[in-house]
PDB file of N, CA and C in Angstrom:
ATOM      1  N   UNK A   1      61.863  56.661  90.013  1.00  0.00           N
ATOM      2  CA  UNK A   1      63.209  57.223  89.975  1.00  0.00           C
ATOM      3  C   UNK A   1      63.170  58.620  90.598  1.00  0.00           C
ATOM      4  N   UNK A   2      64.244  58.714  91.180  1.00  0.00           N
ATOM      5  CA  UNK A   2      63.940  59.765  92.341  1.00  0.00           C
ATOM      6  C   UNK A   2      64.798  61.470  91.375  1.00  0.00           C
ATOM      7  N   UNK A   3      64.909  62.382  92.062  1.00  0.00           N
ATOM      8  CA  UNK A   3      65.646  64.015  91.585  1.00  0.00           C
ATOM      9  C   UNK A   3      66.506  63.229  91.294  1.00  0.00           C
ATOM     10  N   UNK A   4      67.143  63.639  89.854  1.00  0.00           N
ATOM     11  CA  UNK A   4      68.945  63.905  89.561  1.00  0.00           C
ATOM     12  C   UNK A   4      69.176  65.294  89.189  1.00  0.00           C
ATOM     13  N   UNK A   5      70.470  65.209  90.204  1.00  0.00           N
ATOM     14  CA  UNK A   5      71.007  66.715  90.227  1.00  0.00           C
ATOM     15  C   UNK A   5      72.386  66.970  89.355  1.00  0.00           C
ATOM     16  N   UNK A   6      72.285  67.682  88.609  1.00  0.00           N
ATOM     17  CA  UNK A   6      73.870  67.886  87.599  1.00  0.00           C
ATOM     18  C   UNK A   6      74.305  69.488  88.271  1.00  0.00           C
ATOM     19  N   UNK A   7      75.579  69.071  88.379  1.00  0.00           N
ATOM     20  CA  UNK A   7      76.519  70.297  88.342  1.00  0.00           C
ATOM     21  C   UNK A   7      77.590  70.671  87.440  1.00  0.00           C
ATOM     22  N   UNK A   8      77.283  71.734  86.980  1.00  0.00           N
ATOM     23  CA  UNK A   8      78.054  72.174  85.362  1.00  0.00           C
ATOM     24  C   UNK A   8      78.399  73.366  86.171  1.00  0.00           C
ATOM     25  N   UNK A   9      80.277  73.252  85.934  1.00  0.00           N
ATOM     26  CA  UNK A   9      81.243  74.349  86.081  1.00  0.00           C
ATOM     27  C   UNK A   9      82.075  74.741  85.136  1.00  0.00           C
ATOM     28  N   UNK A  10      82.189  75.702  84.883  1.00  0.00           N
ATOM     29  CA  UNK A  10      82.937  76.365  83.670  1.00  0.00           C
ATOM     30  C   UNK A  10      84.074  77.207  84.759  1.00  0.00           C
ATOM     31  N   UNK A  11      85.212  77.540  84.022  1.00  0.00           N
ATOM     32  CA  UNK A  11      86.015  78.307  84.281  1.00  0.00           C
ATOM     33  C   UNK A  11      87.020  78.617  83.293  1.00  0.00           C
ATOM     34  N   UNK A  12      87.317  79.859  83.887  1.00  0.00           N
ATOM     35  CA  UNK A  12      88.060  80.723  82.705  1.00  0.00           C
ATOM     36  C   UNK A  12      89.543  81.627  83.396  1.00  0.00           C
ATOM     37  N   UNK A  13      90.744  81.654  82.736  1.00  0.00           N
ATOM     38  CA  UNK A  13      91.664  82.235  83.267  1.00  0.00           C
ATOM     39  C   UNK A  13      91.323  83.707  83.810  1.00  0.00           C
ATOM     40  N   UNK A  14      90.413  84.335  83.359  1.00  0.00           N
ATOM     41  CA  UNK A  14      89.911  85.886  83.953  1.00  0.00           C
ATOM     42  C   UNK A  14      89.138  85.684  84.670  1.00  0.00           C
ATOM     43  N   UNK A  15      88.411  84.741  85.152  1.00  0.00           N
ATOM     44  CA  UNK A  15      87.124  84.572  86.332  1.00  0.00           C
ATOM     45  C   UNK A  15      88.444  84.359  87.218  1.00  0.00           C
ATOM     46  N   UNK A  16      89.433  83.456  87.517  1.00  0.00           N
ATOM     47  CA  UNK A  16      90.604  83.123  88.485  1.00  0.00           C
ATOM     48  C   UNK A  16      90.957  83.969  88.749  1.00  0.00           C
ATOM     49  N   UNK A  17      91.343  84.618  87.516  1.00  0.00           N
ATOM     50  CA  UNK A  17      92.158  86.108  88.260  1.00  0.00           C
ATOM     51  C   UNK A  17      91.960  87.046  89.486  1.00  0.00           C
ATOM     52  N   UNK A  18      89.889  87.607  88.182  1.00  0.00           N
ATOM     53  CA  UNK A  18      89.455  88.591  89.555  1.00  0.00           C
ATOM     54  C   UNK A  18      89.203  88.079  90.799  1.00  0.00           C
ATOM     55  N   UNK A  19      88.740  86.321  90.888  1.00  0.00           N
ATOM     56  CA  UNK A  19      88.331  85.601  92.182  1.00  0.00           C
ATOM     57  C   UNK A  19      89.851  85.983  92.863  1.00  0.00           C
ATOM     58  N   UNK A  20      90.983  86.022  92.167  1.00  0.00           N
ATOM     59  CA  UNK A  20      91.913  85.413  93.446  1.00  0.00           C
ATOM     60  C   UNK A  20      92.293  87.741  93.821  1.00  0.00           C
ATOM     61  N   UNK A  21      92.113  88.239  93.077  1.00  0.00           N
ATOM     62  CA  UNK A  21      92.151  89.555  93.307  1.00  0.00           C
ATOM     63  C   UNK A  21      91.595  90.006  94.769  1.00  0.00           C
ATOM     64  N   UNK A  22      89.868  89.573  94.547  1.00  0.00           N
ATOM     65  CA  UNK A  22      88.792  89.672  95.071  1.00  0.00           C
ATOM     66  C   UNK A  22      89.885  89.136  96.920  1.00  0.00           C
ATOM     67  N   UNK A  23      89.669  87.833  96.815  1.00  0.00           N
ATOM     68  CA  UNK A  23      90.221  87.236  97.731  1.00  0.00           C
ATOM     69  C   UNK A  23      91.569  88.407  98.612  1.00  0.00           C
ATOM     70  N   UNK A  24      92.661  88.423  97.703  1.00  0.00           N
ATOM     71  CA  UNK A  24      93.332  89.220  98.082  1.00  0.00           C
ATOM     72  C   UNK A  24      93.205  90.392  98.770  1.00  0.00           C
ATOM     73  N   UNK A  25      92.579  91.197  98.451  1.00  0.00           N
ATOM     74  CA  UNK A  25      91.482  92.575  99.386  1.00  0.00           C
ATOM     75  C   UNK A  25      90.945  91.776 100.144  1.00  0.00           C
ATOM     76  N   UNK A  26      90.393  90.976 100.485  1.00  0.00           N
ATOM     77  CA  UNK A  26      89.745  90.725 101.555  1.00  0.00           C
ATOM     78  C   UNK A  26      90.473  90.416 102.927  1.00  0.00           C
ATOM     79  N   UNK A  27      91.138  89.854 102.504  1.00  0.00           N
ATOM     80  CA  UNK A  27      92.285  89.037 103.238  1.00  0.00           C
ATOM     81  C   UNK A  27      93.210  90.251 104.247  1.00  0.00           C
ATOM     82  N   UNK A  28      93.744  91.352 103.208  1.00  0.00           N
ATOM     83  CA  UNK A  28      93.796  92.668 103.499  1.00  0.00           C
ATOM     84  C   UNK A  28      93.292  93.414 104.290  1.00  0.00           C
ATOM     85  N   UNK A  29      91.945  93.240 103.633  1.00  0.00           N
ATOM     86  CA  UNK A  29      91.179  94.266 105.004  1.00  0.00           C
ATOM     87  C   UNK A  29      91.373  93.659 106.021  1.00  0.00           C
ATOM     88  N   UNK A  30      90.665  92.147 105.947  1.00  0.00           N
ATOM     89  CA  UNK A  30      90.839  91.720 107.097  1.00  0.00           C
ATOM     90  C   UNK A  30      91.732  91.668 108.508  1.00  0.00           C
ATOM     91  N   UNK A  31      93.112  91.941 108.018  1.00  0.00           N
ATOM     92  CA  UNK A  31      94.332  91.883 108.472  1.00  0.00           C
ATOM     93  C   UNK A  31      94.478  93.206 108.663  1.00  0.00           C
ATOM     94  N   UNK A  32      94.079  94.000 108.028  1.00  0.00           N
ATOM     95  CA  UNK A  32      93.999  95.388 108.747  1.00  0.00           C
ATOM     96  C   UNK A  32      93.120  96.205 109.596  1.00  0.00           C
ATOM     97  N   UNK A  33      91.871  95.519 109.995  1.00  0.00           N
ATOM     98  CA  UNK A  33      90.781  95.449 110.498  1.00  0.00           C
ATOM     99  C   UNK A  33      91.223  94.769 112.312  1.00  0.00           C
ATOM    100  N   UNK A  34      91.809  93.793 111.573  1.00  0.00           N
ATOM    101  CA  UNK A  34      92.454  92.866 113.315  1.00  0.00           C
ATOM    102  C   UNK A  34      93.320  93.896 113.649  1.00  0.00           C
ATOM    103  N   UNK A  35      94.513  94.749 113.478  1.00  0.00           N
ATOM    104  CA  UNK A  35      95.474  95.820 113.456  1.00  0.00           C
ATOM    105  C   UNK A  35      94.769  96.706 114.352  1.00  0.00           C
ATOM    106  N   UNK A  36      93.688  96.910 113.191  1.00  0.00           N
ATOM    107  CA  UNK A  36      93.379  98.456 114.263  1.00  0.00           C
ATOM    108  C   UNK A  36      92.196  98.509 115.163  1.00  0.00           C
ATOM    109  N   UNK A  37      91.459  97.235 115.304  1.00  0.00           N
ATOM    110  CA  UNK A  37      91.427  97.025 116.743  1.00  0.00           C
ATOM    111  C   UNK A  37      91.740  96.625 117.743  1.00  0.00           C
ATOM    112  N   UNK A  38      92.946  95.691 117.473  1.00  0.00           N
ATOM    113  CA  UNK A  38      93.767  95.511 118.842  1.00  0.00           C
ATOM    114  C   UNK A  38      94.141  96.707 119.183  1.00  0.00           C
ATOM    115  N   UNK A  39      94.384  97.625 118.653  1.00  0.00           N
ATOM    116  CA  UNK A  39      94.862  99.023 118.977  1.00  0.00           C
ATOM    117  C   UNK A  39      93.932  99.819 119.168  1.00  0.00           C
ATOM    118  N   UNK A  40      92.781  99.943 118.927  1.00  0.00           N
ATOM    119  CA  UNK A  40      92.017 100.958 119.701  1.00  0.00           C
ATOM    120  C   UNK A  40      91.392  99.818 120.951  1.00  0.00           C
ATOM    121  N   UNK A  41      91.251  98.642 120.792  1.00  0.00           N
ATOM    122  CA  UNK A  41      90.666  97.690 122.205  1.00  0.00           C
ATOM    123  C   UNK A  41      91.685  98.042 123.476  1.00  0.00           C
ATOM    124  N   UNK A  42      93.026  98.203 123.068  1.00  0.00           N
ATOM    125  CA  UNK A  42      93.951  97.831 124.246  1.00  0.00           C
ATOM    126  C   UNK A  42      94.435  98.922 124.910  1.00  0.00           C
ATOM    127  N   UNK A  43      93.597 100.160 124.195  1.00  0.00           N
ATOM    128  CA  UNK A  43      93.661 101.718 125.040  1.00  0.00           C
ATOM    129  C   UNK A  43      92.370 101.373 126.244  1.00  0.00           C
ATOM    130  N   UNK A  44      91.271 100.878 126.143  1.00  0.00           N
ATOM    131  CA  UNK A  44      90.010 100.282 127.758  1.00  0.00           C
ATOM    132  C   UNK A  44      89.903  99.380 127.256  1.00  0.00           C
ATOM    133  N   UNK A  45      90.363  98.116 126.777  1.00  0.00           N
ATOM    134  CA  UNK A  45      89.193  96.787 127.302  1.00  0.00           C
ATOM    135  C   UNK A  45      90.645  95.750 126.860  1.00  0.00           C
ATOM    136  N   UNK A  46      92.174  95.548 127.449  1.00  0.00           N
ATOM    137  CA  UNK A  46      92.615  94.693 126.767  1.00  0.00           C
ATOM    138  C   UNK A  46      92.349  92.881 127.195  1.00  0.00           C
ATOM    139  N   UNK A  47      91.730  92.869 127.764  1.00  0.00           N
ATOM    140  CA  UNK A  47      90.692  91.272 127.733  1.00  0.00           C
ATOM    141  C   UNK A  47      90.509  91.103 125.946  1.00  0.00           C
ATOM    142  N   UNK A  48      89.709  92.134 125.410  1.00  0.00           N
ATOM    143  CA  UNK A  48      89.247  91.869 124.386  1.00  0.00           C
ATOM    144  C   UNK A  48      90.244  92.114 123.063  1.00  0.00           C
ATOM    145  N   UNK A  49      91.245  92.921 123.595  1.00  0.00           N
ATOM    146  CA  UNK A  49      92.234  93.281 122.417  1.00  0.00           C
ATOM    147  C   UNK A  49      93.377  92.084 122.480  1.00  0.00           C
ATOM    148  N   UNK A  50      93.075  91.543 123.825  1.00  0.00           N
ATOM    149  CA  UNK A  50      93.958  89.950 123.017  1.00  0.00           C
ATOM    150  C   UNK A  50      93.444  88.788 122.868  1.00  0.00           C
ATOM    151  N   UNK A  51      92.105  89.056 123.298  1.00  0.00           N
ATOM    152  CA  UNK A  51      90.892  87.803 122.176  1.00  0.00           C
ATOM    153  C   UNK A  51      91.351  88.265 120.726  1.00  0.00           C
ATOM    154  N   UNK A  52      91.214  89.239 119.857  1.00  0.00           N
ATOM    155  CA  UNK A  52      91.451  89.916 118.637  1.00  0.00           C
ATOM    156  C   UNK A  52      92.692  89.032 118.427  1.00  0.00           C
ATOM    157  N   UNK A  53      93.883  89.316 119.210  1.00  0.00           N
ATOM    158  CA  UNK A  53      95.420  88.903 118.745  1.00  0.00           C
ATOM    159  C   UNK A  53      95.466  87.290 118.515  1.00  0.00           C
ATOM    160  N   UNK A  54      94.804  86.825 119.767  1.00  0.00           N
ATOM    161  CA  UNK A  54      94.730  85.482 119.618  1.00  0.00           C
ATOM    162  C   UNK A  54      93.883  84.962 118.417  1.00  0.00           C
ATOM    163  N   UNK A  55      92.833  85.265 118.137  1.00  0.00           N
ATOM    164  CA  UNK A  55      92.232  84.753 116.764  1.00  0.00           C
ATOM    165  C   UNK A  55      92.839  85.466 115.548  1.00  0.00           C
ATOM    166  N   UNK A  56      94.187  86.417 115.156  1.00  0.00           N
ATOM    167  CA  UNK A  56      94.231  86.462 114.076  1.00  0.00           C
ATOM    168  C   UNK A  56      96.176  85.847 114.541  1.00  0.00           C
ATOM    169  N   UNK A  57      96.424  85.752 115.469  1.00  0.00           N
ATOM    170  CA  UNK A  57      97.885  85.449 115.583  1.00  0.00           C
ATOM    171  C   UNK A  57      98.894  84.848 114.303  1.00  0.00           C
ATOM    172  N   UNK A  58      98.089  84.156 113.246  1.00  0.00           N
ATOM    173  CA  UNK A  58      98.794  83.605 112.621  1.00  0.00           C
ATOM    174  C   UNK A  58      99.206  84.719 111.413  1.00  0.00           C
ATOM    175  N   UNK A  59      97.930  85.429 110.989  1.00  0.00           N
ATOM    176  CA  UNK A  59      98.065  86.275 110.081  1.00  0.00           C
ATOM    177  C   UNK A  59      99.034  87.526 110.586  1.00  0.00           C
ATOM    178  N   UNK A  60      99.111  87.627 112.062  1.00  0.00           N
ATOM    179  CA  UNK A  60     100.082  88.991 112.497  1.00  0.00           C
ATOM    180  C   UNK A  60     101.139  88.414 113.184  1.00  0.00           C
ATOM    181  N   UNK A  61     101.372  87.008 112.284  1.00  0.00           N
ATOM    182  CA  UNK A  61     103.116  86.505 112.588  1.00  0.00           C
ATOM    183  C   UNK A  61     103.829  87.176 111.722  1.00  0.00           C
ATOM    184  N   UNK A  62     105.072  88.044 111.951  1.00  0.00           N
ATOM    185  CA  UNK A  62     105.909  88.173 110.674  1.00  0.00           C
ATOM    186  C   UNK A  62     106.504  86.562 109.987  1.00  0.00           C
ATOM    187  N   UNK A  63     106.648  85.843 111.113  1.00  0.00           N
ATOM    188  CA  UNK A  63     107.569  84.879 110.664  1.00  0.00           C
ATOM    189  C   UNK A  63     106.902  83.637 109.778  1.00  0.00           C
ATOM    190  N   UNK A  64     105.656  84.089 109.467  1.00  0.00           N
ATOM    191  CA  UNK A  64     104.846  83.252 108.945  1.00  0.00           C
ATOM    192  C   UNK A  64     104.559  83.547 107.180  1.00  0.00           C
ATOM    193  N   UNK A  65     105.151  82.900 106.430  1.00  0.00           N
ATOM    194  CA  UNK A  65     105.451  83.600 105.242  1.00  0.00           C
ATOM    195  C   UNK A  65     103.660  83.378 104.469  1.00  0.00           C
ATOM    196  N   UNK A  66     103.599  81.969 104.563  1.00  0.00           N
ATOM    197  CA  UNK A  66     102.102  81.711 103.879  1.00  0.00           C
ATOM    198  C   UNK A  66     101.218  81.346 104.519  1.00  0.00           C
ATOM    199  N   UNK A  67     100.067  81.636 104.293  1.00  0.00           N
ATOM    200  CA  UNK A  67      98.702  81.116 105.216  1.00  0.00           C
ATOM    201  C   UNK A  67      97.777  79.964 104.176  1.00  0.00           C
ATOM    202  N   UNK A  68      97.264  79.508 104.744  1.00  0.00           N
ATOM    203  CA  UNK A  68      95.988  78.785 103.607  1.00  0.00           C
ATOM    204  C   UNK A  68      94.774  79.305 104.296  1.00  0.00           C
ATOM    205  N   UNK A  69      94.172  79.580 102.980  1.00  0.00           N
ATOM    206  CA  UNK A  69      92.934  80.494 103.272  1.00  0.00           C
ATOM    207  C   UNK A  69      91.721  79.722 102.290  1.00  0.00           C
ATOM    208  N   UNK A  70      91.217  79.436 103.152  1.00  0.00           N
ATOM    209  CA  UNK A  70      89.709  78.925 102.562  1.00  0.00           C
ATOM    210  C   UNK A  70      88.665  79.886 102.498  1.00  0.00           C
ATOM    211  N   UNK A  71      88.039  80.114 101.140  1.00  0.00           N
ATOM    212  CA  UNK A  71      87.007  80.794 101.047  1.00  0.00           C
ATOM    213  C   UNK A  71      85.745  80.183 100.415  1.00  0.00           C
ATOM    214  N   UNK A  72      84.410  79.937 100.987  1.00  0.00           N
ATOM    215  CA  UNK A  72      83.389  79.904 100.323  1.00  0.00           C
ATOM    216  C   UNK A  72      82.307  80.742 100.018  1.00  0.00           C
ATOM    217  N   UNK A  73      81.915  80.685  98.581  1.00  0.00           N
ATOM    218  CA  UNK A  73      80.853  81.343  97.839  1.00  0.00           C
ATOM    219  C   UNK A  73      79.776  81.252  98.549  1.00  0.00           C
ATOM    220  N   UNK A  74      78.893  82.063  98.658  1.00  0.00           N
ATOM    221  CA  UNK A  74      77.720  82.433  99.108  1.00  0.00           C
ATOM    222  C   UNK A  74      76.713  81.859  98.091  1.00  0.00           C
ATOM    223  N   UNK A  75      75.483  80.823  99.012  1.00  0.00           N
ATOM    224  CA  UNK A  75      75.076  80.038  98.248  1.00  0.00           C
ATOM    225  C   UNK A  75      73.991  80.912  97.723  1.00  0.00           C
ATOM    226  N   UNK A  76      73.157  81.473  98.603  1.00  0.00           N
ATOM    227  CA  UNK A  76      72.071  82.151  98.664  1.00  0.00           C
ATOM    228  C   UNK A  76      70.691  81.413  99.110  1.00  0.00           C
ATOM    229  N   UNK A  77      69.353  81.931  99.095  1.00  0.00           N
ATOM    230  CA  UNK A  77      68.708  81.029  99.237  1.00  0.00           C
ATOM    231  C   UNK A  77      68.149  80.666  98.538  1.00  0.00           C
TER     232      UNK A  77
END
């Protein structure tokens, strides 16, 4: 009989919380990170400051009310 592997998950209304907190800042920076380098890229290099626009375009739609955002945990090694 070969490895059996069990996976035991617990969760709790305050682990959700700070996870979706956590998430939230990130998401943030992120979106403010794309901001202010399209804007310092497109003073010398705008080749690259609308590579930037094009990979975050959806997040710097106004008209785009919700995104789905996938995040995964870091497994480690």
């Amino acid at each position: 009989m070969g490895t059996q592997h069990t996976i035991i998950a617990t969760s709790s209304d305050a682990i959700c919380v700070k996870t979706m907190e956590t998430l939230e800042n990130v998401v943030i920076s992120s979106h403010d990170w794309a901001v202010d380098r399209i804007h310092y890229l497109a003073e010398s290099d705008v080749a690259n400051a609308y590579a930037v626009q094009c990979e975050f375009s959806e997040w710097l739609d106004p008209d785009i009310e919700d995104h789905n955002v996938f995040s995964l945990e870091y497994i480690g090694d």
